[in-house]
Protein backbone atom coordinates (compact mmCIF):
# COMPACT_ATOMS: atom_id res chain seq x y z
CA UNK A 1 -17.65 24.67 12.37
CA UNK A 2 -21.67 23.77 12.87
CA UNK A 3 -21.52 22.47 9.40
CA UNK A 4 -18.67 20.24 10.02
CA UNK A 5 -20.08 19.04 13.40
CA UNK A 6 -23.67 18.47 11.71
CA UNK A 7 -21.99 16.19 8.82
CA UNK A 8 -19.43 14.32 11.18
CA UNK A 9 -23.21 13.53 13.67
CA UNK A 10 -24.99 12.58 10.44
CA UNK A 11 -22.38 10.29 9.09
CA UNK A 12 -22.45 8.69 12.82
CA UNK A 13 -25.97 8.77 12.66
CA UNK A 14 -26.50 7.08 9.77
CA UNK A 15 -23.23 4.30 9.99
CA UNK A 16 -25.55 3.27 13.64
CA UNK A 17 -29.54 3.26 12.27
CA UNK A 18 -31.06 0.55 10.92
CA UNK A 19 -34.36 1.01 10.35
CA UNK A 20 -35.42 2.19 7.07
CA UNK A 21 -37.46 5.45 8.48
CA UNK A 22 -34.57 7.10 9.67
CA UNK A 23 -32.10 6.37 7.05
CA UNK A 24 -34.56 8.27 4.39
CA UNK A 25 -34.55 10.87 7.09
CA UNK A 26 -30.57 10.63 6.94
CA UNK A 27 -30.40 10.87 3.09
CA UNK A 28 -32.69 14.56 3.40
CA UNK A 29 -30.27 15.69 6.02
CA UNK A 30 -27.65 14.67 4.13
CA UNK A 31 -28.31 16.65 1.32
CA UNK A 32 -28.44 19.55 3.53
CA UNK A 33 -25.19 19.36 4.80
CA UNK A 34 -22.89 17.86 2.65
CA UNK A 35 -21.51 21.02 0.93
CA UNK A 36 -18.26 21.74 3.10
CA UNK A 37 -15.61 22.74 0.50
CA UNK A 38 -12.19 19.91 -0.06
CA UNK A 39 -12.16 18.52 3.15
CA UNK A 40 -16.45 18.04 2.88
CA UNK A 41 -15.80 16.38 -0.97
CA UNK A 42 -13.96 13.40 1.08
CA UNK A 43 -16.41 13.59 4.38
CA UNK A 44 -18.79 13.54 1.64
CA UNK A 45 -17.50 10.68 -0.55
CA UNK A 46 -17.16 8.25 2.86
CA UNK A 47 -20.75 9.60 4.27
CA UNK A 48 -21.93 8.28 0.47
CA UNK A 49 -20.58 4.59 1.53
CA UNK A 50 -21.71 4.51 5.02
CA UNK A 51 -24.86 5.12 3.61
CA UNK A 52 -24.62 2.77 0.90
CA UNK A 53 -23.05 -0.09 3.43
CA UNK A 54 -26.91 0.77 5.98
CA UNK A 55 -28.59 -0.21 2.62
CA UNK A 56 -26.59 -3.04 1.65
CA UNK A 57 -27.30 -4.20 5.24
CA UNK A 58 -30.96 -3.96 4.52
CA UNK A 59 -30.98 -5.54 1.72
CA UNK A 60 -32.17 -2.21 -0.31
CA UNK A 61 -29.84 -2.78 -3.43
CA UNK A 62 -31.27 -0.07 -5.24
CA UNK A 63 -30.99 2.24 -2.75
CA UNK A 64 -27.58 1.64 -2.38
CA UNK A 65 -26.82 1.58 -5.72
CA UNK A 66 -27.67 5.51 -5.69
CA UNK A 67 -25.09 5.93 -2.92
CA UNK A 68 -22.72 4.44 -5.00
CA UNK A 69 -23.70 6.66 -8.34
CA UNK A 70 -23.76 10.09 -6.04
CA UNK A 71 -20.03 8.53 -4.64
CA UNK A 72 -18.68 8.11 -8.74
CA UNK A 73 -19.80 11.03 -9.16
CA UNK A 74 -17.32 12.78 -6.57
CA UNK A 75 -14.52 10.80 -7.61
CA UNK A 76 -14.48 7.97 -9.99
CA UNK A 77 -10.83 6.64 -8.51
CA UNK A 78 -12.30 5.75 -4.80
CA UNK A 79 -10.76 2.41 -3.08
CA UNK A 80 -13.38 2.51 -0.43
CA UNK A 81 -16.36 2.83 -3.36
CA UNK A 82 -14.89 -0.58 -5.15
CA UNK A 83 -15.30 -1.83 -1.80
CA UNK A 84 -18.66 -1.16 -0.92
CA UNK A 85 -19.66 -2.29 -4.79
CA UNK A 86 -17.93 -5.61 -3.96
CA UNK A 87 -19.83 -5.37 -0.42
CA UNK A 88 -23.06 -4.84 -2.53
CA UNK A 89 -22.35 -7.89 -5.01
CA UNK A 90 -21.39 -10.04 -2.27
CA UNK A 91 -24.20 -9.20 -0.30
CA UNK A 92 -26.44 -10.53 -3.26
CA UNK A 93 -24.55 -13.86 -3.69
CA UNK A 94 -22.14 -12.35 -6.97
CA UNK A 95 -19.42 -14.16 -5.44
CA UNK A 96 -17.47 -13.30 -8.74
CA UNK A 97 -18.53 -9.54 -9.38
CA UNK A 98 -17.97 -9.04 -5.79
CA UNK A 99 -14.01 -10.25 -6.78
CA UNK A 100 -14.14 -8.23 -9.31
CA UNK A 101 -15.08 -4.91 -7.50
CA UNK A 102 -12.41 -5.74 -4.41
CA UNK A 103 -9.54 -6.41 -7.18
CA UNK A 104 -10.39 -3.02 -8.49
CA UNK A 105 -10.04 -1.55 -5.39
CA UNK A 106 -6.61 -2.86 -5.09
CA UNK A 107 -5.59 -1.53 -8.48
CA UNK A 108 -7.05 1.66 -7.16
CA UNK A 109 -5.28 1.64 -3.73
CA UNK A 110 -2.50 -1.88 -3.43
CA UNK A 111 -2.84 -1.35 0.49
CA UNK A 112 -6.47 -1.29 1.00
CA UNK A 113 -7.23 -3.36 3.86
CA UNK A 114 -10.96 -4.10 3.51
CA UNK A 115 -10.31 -5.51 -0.19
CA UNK A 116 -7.48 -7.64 1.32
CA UNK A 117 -9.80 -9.27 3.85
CA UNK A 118 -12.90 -9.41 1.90
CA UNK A 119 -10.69 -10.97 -1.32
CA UNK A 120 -9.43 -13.69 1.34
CA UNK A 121 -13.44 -14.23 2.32
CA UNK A 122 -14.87 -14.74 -0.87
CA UNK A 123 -12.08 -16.86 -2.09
CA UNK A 124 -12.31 -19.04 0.77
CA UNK A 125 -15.97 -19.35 0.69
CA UNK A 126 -15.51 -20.19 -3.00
CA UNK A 127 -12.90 -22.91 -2.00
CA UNK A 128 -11.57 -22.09 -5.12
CA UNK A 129 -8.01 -21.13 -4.44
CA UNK A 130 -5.79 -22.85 -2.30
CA UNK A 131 -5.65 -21.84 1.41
CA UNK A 132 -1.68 -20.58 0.90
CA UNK A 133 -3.26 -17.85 -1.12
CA UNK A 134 -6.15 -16.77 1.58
CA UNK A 135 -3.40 -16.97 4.58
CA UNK A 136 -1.49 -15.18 2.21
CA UNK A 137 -3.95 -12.24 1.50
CA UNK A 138 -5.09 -12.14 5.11
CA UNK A 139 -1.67 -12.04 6.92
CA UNK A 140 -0.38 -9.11 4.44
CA UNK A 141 -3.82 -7.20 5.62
CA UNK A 142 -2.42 -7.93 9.13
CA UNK A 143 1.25 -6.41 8.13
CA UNK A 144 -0.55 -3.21 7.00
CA UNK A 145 -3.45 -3.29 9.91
CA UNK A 146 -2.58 -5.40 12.72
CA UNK A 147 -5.71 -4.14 14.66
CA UNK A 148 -8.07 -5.31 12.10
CA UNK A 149 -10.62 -7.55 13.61
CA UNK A 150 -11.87 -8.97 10.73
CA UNK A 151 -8.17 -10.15 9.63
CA UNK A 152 -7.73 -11.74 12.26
CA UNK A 153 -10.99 -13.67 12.44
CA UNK A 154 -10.72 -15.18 8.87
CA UNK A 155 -7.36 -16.15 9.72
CA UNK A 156 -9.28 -18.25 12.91
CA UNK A 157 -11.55 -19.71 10.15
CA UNK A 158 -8.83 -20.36 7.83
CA UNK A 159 -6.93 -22.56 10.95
CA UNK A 160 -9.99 -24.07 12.16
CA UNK A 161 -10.81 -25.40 8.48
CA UNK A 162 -6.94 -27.25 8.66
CA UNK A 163 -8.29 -29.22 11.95
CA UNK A 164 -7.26 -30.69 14.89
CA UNK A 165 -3.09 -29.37 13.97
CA UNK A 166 -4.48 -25.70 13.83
CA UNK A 167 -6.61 -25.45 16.90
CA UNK A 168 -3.89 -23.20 19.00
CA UNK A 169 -3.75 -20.99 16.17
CA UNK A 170 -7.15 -20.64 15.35
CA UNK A 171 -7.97 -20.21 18.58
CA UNK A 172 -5.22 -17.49 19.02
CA UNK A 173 -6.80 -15.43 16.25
CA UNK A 174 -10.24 -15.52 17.36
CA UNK A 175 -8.41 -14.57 21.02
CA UNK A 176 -7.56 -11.30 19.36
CA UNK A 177 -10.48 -10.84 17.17
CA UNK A 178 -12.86 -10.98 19.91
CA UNK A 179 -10.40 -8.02 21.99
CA UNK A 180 -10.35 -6.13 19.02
CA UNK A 181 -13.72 -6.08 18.20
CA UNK A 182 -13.98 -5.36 22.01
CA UNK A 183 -12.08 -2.09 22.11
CA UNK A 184 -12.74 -0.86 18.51
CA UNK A 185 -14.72 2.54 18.61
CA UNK A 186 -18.12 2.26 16.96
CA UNK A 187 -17.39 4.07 14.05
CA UNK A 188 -13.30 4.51 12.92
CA UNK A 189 -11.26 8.04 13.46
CA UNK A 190 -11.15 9.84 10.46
């Protein structure tokens, strides 16, 4: 029961700091703790890509890219880990590779949510596909998720882009991503 409460503050801990100090402090903890049986493998696996998403935010690739390694290592089918690969490429301007990594993640797991909205970012930013095909992506991450935040802001950037006609709606969107983002907890329910 300590064990499990340790892992569940660490993974908190570590989703929340931002400093590098007490991230390397998180990783030795980590290590410590992160040997909980079936239920720790998966604690472990999405502790791996919290991690991984604090280094991405620092812009510590190769730290990150560790994460990522220790998180293949657990299980090489992970929806979540394409993710945070995609996260990591887009983070470093691989607009492509970051496609890449969230299309795998969908061939991994069709309903992943994350890959869905971040699919409909990059593709917008790109301006390469037309903007049926981003409303497209971001509505169906709405029908699976309709309290995701992030949905519903792209779709506010996706209306403002049409202009003056799509005001309402963008406005609308950014209406509910702003409560959302409001009420969400700090760090999901798992």
């Amino acid at each position: 029961m300590i064990w499990s409460f340790s892992f569940e503050f660490v993974s908190v801990t570590l989703s929340l700091q931002s400093s590098r100090a007490v991230v390397k402090c998180g990783c030795h903890h980590q290590s410590v703790v992160l040997h909980t049986g079936n239920h720790g493998r998966t604690l472990e696996l999405e502790t791996w890509h919290d991690l991984a998403s604090v280094y991405i935010s620092l812009s510590q690739w190769d730290d990150a890219e560790i994460c990522l390694s220790k998180s293949e290592a657990i299980s090489h089918h992970s929806a979540s880990r394409w993710h945070v690969r995609g996260l990591l490429h887009q983070a470093k301007g691989l607009n492509k590779e970051a496609l890449k990594a969230f299309r795998q993640a969908l061939d991994v797991e069709p309903t992943h949510v994350p890959s869905l909205v971040s699919i409909a970012v990059v593709l917008r930013k790109l301006g390469s596909r037309s903007p049926a095909v981003v409303r497209s992506l971001l509505t169906e991450a709405m029908r699976l998720d309709r309290m995701n935040a992030s949905a519903w802001y792209n779709l506010g950037l996706l209306y403002k882009d049409e202009g003056v006609a799509s005001a309402v709606e963008a406005a609308e969107c950014f209406e509910a991503a702003a409560i959302l983002e409001e009420t969400s907890p700090l760090e999901p329910f798992r």
